[in-house]
N, C-alpha and C. Protein backbone atom coordinates (compact mmCIF):
# COMPACT_ATOMS: atom_id res chain seq x y z
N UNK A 1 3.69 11.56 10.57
CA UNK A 1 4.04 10.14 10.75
C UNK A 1 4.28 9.88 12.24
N UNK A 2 3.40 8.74 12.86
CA UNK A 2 4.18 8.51 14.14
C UNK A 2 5.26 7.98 14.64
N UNK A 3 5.71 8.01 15.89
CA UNK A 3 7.00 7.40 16.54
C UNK A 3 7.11 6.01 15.51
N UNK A 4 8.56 6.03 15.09
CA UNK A 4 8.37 4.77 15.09
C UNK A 4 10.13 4.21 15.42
N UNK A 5 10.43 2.99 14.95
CA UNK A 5 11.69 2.41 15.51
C UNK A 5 12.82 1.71 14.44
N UNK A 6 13.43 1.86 13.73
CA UNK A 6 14.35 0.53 13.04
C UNK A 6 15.40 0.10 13.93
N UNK A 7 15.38 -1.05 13.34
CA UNK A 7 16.44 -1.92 13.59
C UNK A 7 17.43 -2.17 12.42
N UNK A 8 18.58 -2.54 12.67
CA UNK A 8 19.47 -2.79 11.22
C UNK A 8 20.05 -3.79 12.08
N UNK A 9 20.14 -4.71 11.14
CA UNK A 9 20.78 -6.34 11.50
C UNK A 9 21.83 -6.24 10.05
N UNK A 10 22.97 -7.03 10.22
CA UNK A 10 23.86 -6.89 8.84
C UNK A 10 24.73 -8.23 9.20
N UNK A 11 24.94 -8.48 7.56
CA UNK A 11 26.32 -9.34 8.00
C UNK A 11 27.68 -8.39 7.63
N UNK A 12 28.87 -8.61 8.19
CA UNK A 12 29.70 -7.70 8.46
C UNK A 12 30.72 -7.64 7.07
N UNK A 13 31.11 -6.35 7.10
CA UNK A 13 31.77 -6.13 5.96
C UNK A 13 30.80 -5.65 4.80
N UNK A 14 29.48 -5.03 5.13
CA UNK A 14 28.48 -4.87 3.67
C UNK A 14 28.15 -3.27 3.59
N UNK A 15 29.48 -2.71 4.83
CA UNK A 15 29.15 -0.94 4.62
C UNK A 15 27.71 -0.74 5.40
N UNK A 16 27.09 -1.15 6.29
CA UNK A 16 25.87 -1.27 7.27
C UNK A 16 25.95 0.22 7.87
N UNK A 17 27.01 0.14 8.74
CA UNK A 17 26.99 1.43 9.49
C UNK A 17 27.10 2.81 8.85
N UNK A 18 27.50 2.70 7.68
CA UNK A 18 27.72 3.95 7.01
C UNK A 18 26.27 4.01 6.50
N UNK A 19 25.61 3.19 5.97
CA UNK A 19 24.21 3.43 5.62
C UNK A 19 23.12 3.85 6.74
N UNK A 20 23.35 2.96 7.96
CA UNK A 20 22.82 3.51 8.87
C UNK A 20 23.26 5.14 9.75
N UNK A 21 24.37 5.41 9.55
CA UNK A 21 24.84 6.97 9.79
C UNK A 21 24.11 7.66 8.39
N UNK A 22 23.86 7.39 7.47
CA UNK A 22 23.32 8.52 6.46
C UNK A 22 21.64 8.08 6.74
N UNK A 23 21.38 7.36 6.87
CA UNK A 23 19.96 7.51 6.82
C UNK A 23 19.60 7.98 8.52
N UNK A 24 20.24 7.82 9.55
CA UNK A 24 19.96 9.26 10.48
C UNK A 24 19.90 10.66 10.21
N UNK A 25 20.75 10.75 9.09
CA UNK A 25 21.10 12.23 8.72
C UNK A 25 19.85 12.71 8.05
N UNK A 26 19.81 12.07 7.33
CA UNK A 26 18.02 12.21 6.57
C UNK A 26 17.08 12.36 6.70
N UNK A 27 16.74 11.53 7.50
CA UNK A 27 15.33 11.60 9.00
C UNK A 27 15.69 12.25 9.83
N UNK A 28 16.91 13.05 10.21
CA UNK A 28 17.32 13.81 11.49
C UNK A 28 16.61 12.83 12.91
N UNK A 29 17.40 11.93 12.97
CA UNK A 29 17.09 10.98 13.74
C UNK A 29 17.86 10.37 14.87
N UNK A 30 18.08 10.22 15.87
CA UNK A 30 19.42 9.66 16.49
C UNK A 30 19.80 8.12 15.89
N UNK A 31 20.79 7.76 16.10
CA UNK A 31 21.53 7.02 15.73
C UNK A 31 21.92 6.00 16.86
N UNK A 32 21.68 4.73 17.45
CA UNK A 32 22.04 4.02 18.39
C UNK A 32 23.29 3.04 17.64
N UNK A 33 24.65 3.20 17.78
CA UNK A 33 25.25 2.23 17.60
C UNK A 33 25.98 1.64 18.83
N UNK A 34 27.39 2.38 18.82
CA UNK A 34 28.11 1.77 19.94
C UNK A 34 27.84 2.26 21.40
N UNK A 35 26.62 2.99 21.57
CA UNK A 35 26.52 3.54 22.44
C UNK A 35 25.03 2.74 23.16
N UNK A 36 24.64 1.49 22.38
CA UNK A 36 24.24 0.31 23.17
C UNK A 36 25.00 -0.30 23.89
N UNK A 37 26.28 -0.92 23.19
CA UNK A 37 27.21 -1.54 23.75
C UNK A 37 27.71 -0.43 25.22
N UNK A 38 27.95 0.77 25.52
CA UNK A 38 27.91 0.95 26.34
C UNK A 38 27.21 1.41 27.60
N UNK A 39 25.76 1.49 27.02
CA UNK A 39 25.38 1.71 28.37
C UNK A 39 24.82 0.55 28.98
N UNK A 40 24.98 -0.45 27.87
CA UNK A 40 25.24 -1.97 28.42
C UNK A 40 25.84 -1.91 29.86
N UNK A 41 26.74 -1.92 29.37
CA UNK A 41 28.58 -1.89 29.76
C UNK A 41 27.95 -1.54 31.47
N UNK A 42 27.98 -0.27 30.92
CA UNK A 42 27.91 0.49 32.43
C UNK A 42 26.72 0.10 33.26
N UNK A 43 25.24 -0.58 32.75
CA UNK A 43 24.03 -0.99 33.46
C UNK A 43 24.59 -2.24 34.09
N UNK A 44 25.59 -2.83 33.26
CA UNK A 44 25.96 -4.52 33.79
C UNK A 44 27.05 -4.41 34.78
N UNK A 45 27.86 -2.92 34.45
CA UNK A 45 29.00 -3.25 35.37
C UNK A 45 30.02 -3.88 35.00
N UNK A 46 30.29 -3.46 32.81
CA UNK A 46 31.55 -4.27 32.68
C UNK A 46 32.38 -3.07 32.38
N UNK A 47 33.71 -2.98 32.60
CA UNK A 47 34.48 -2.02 32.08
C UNK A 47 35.14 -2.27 31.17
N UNK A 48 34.61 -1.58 29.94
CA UNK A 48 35.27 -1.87 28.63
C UNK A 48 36.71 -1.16 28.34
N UNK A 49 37.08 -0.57 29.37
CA UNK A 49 38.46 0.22 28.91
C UNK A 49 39.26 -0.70 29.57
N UNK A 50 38.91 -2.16 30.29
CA UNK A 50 39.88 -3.09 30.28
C UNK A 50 39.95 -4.03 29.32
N UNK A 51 38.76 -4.45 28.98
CA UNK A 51 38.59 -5.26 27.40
C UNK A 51 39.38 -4.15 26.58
N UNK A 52 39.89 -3.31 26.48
CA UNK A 52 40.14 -2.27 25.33
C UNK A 52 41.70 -2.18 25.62
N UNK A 53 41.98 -2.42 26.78
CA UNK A 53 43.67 -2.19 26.82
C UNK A 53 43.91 -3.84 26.60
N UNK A 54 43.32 -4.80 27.12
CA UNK A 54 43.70 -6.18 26.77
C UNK A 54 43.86 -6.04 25.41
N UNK A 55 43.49 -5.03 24.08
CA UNK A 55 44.22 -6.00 22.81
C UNK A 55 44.94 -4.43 22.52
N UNK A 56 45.85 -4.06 23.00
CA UNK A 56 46.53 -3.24 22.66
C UNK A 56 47.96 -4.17 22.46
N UNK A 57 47.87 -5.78 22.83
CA UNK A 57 49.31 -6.47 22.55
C UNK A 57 49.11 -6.86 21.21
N UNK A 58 47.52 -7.13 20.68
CA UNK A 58 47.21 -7.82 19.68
C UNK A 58 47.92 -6.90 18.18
N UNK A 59 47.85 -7.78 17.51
CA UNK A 59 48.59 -7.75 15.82
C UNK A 59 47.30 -6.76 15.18
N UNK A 60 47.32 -5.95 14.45
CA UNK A 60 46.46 -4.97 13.74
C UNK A 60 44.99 -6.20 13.79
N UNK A 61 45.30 -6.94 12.89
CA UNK A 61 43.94 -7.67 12.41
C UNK A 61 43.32 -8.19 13.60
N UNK A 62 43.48 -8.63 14.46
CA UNK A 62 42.82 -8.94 16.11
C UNK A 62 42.60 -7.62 16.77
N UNK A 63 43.44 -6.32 16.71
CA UNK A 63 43.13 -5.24 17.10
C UNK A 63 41.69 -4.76 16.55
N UNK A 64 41.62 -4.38 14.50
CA UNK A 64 40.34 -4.57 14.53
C UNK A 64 38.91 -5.67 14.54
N UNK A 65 39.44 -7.09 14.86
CA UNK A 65 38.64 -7.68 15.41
C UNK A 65 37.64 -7.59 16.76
N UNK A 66 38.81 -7.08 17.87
CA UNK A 66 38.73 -6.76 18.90
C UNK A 66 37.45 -5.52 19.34
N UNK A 67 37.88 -4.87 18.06
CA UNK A 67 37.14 -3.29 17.66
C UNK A 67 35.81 -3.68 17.56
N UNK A 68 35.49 -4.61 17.04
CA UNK A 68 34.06 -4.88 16.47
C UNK A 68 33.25 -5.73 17.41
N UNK A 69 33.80 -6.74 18.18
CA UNK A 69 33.22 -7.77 18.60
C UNK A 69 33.24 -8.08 20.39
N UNK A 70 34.01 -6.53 20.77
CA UNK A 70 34.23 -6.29 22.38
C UNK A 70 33.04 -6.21 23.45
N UNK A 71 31.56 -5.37 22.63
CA UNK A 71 30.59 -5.47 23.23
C UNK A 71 29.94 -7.29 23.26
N UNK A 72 30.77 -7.61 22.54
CA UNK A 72 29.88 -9.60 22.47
C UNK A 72 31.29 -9.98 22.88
N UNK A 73 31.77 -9.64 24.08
CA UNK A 73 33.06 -10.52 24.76
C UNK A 73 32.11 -11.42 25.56
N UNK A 74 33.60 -12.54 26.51
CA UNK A 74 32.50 -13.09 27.17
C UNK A 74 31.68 -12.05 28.45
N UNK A 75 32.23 -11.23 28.99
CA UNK A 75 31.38 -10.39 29.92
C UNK A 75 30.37 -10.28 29.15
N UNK A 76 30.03 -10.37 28.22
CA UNK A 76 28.48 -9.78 27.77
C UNK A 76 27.80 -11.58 27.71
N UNK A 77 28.07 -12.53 27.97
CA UNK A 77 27.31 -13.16 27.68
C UNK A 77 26.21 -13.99 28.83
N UNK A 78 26.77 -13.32 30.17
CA UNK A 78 26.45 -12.96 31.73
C UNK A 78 24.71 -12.95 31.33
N UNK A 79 24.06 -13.55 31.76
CA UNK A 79 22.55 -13.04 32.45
C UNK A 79 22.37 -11.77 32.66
N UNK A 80 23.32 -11.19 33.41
CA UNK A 80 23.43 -9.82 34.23
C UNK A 80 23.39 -8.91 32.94
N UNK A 81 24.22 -9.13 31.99
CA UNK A 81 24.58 -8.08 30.97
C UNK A 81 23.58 -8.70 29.82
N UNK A 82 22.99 -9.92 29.22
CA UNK A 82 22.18 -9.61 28.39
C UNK A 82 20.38 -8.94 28.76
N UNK A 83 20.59 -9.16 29.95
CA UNK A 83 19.00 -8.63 30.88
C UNK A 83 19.40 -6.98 31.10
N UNK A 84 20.68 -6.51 30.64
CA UNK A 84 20.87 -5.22 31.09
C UNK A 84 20.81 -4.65 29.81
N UNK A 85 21.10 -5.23 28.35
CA UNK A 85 21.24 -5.46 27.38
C UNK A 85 19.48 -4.96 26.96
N UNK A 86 19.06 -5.51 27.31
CA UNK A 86 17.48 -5.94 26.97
C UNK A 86 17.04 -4.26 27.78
N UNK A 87 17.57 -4.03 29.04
CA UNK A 87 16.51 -2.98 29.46
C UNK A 87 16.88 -1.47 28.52
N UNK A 88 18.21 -1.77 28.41
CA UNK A 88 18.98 -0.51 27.77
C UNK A 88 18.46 -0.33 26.26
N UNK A 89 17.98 -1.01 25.95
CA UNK A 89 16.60 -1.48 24.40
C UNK A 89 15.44 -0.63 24.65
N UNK A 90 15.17 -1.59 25.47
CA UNK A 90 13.75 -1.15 25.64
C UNK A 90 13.42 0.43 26.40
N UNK A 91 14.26 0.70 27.18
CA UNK A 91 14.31 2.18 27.51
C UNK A 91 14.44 3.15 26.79
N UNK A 92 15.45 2.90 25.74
CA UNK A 92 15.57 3.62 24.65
C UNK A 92 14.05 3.76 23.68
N UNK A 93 13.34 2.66 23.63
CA UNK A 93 12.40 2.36 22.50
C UNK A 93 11.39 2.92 23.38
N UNK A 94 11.01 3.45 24.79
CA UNK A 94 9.94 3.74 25.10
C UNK A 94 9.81 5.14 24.86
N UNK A 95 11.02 5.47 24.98
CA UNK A 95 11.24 6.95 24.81
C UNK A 95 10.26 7.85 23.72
N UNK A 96 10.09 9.02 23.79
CA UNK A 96 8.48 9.21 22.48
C UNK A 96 9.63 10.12 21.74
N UNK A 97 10.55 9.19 20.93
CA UNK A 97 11.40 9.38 19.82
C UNK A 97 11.63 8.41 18.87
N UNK A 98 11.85 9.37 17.66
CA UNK A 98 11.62 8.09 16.52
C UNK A 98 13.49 7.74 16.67
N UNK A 99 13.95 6.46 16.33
CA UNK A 99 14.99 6.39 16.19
C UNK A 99 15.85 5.20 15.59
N UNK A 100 16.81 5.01 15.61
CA UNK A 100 18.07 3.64 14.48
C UNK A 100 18.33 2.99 15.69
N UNK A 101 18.26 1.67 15.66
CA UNK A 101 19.19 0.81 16.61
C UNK A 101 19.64 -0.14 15.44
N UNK A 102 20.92 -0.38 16.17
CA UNK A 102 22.24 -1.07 15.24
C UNK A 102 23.27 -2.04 15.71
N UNK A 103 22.07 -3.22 15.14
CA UNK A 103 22.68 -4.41 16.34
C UNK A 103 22.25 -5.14 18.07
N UNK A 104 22.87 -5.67 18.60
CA UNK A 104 22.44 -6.03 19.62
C UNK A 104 21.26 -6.51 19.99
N UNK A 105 20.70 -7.01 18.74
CA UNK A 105 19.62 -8.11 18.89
C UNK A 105 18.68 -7.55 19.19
N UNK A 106 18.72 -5.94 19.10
CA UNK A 106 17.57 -5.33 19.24
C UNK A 106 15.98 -5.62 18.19
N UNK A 107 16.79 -6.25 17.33
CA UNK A 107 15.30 -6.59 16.74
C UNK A 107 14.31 -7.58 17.66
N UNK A 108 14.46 -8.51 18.16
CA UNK A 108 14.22 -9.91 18.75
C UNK A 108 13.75 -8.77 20.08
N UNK A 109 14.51 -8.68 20.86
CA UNK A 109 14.43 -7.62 21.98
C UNK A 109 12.70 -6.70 21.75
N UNK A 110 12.66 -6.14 20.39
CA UNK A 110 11.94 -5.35 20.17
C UNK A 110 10.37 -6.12 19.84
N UNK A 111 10.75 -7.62 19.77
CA UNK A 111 9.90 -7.74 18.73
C UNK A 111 7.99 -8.15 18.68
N UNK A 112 7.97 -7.44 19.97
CA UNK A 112 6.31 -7.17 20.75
C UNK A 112 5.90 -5.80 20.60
N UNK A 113 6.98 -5.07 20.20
CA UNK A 113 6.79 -3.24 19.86
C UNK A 113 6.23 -3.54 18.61
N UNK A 114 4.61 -2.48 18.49
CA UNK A 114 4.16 -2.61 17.11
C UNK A 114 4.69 -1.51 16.04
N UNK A 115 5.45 -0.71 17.07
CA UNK A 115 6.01 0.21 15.87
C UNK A 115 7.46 0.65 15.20
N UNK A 116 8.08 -0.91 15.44
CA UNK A 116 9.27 -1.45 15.01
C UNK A 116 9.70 -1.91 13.28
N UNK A 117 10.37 -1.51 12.58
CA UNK A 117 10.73 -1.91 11.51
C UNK A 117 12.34 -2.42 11.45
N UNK A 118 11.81 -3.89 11.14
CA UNK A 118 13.63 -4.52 10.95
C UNK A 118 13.68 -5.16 9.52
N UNK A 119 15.35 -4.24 9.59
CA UNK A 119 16.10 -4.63 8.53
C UNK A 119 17.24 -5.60 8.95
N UNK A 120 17.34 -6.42 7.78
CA UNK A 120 18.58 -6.97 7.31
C UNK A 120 19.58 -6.74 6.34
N UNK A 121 20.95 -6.22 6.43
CA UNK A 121 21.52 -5.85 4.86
C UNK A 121 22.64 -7.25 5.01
N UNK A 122 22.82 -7.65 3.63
CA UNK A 122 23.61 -8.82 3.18
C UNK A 122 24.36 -8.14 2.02
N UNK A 123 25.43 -8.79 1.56
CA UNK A 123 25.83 -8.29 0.57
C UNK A 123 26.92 -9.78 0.19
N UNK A 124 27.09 -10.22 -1.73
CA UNK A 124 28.34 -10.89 -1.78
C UNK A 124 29.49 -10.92 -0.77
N UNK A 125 29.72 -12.19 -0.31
CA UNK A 125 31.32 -12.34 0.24
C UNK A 125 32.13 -11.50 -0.36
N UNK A 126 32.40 -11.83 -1.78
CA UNK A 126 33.91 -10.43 -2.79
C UNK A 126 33.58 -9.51 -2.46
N UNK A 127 32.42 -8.90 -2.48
CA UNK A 127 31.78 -7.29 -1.73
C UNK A 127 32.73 -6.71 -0.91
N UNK A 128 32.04 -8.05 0.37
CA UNK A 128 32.51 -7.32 1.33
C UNK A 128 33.90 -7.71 1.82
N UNK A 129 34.76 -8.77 0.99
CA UNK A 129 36.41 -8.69 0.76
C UNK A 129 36.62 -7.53 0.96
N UNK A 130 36.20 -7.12 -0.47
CA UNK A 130 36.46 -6.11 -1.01
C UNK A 130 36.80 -4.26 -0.18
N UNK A 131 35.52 -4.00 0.24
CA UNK A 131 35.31 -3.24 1.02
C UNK A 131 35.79 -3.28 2.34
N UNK A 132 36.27 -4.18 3.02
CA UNK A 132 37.01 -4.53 4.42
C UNK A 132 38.39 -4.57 3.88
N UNK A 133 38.90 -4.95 3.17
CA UNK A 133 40.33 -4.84 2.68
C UNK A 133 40.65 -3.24 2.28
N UNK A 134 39.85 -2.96 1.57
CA UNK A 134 40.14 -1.08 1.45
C UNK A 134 40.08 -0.51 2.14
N UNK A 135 39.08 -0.58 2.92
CA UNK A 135 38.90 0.26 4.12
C UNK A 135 39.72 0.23 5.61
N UNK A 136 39.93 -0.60 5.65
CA UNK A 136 41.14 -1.62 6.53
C UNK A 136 42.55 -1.36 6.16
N UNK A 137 42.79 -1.54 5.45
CA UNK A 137 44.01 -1.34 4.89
C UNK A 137 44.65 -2.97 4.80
N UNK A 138 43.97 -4.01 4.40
CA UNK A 138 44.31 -5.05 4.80
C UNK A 138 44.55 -6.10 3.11
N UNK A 139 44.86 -7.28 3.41
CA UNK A 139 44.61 -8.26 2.23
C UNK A 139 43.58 -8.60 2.17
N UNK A 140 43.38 -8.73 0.64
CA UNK A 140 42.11 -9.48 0.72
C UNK A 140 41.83 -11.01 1.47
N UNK A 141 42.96 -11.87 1.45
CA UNK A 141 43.37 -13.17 2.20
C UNK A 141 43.03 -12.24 3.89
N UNK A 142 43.40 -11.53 4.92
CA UNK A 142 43.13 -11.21 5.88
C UNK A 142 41.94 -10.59 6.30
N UNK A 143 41.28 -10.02 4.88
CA UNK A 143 40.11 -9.53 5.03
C UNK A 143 39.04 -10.65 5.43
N UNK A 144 39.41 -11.65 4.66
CA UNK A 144 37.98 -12.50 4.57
C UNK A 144 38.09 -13.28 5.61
N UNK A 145 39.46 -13.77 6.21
CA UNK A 145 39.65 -14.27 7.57
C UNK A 145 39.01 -13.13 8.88
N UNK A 146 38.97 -11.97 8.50
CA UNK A 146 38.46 -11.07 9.64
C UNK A 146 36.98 -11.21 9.14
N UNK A 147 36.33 -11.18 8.20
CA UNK A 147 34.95 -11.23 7.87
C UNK A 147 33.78 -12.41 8.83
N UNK A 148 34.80 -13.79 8.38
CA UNK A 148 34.11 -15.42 8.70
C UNK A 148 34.50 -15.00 10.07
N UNK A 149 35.27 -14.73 11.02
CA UNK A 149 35.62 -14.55 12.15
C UNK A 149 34.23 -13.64 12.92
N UNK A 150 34.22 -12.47 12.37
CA UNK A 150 33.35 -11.61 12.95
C UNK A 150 32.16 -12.23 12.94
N UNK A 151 31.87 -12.39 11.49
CA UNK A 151 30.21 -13.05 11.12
C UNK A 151 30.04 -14.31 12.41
N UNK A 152 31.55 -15.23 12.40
CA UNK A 152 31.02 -16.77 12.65
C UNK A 152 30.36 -15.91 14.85
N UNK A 153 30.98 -15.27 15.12
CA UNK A 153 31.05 -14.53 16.48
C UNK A 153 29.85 -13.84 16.53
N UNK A 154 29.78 -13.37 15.85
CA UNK A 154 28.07 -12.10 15.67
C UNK A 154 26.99 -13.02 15.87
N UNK A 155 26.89 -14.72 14.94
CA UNK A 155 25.79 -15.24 14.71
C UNK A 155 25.99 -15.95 16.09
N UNK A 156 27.32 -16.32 16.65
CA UNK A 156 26.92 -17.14 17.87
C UNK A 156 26.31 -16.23 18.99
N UNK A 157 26.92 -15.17 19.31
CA UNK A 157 26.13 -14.31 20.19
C UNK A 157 24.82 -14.01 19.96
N UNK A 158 24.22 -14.06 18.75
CA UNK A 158 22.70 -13.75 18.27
C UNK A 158 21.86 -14.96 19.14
N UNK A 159 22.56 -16.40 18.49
CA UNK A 159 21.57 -17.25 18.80
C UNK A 159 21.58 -17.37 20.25
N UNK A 160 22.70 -17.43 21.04
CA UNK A 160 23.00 -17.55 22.43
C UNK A 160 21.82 -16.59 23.47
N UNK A 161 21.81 -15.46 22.75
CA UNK A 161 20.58 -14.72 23.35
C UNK A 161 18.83 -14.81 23.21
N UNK A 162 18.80 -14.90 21.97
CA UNK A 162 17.46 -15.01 21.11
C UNK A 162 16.88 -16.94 20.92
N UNK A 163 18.19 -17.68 20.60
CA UNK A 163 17.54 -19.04 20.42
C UNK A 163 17.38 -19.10 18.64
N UNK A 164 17.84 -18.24 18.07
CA UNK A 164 17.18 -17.74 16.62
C UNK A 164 18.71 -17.59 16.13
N UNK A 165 18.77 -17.66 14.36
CA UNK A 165 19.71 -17.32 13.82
C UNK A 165 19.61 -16.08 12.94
N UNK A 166 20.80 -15.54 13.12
CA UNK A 166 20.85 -14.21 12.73
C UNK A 166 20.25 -13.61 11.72
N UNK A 167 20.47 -14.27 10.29
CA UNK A 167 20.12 -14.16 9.11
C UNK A 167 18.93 -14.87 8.71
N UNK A 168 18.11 -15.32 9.72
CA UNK A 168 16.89 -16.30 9.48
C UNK A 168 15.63 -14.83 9.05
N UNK A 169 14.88 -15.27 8.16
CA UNK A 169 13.23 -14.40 7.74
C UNK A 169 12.77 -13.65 8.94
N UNK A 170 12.91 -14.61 9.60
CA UNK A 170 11.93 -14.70 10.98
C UNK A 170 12.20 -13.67 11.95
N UNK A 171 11.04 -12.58 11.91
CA UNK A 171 11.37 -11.18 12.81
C UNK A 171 12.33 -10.32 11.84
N UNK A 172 12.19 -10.06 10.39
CA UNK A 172 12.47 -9.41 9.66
C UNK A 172 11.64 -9.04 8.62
N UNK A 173 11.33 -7.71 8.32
CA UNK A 173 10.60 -6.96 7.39
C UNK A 173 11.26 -6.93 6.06
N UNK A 174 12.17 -6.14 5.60
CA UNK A 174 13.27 -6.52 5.09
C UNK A 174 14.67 -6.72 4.58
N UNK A 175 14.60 -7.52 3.91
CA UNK A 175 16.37 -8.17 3.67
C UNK A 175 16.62 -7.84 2.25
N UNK A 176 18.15 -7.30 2.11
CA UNK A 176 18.08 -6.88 0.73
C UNK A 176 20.03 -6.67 0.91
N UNK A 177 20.29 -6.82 -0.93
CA UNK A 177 21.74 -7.19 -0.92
C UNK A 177 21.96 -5.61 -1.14
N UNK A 178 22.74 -4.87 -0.06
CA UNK A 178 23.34 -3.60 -0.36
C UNK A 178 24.01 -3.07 -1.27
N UNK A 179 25.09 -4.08 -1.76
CA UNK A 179 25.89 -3.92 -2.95
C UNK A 179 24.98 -3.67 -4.27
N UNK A 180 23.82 -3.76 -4.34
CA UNK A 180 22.98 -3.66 -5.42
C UNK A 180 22.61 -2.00 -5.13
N UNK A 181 22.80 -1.58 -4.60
CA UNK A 181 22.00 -0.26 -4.23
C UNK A 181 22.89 0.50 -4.06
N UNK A 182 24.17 0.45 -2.93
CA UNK A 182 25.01 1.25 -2.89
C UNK A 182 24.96 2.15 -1.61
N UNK A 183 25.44 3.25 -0.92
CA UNK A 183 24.48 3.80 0.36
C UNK A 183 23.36 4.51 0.13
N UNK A 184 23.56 4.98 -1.05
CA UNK A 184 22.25 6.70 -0.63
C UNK A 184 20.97 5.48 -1.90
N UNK A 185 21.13 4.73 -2.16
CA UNK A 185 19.87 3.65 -2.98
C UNK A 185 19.23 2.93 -1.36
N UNK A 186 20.50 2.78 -0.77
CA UNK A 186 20.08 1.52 0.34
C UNK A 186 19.12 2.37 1.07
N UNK A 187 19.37 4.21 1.61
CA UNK A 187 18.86 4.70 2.56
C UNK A 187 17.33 5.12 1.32
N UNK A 188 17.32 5.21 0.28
CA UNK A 188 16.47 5.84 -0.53
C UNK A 188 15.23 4.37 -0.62
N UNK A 189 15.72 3.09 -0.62
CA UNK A 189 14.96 1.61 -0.12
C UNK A 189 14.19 1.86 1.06
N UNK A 190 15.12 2.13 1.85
CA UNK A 190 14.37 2.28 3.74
C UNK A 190 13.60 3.08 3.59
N UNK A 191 13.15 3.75 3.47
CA UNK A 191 12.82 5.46 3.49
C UNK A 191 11.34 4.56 3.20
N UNK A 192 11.52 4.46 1.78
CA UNK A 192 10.55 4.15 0.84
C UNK A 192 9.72 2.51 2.18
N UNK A 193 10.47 2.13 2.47
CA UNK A 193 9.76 0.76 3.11
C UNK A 193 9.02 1.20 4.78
N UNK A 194 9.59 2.38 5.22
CA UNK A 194 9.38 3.32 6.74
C UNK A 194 7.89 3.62 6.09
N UNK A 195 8.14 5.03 5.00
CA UNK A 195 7.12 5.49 4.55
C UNK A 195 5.46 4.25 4.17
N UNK A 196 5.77 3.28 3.91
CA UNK A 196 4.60 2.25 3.86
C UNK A 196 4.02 1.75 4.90
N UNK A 197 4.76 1.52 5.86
CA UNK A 197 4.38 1.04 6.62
C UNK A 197 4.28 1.71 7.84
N UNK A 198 4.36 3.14 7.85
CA UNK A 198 4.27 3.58 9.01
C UNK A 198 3.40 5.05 8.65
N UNK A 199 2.95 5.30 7.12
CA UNK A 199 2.60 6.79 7.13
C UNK A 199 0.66 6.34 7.21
């Protein structure tokens, strides 16, 4: 099979990253998550270990808000950092390795590479209550306030860069509700959708 590339786009709270950490494991594949957000960071010249001590005053639930949504502060919304954003993509994607990117609009970024496959995972709102409150250690009332928060933040930074909305068809292969599948169905889906279109 040749080189090829995914993308994973998600709305938050649907267990994304854990699916995307097992289906690296599978393909023995690298894994791009937060380690876009930093070599962002460092190509643009933002220092995230000051964004990172700024919410050490914050209340748990803004702490993990903070956690999730630091690489889309306003320093990232700079020219400087989404053009640094974009090279730190594409450098990665020229590379003659197959590999996961996770987030950061890398789909859109990608989306002149012919040997790119993007996903979307969605899942029920109660889902992902559900699953952010357990995992969190939180209420379900605080969960879903951290959910609409993240999501409403994720989709503005999407369009702000791209012009496009997050969850739109458009520049997606496919979209599918996770909670129906579970992780090792969701990675056993991909596999099956890689293998078609790329063997």
């Amino acid at each position: 099979m040749k080189k090829y590339i995914i993308t994973i786009s998600r709305e938050f709270g649907c267990n994304a990253r854990e699916i995307g950490r097992s289906l690296a494991s599978r393909l023995g594949i690298p894994f791009y998550d937060k380690a876009l957000v930093d070599l962002t960071a460092k190509k643009a010249g933002i220092n995230i270990d000051i964004i990172k001590e700024s919410d050490e005053v914050l209340n748990k639930q803004n702490r993990l808000f903070s956690e999730f949504v630091y690489g889309s502060s306003n320093s990232f919304y700079s020219e400087k950092a989404i053009t640094a954003q974009a090279e730190v993509i594409r450098e990665i994607a020229n590379k003659n390795e197959t590999c996961i990117m996770f987030g950061r609009c890398s789909d859109y970024i990608l989306r002149e590479y012919p040997n790119v496959i993007n996903f979307f995972f969605y899942a029920p709102l109660e889902k992902r209550i559900e699953h952010i409150a357990q995992y969190y250690d939180l209420t379900e009332k605080n969960a879903e306030k951290m959910i609409k928060r993240i999501d409403n933040q994720r989709h503005n930074y999407y369009e702000y860069v791209t012009g496009k909305r997050r969850g739109d068809r458009s520049g997606k292969h496919v979209m599918f509700d996770v909670s129906a599948y579970g992780v090792e169905g969701s990675v056993d889906l991909i596999c099956e959708a890689v293998r078609i279109m790329f063997s």
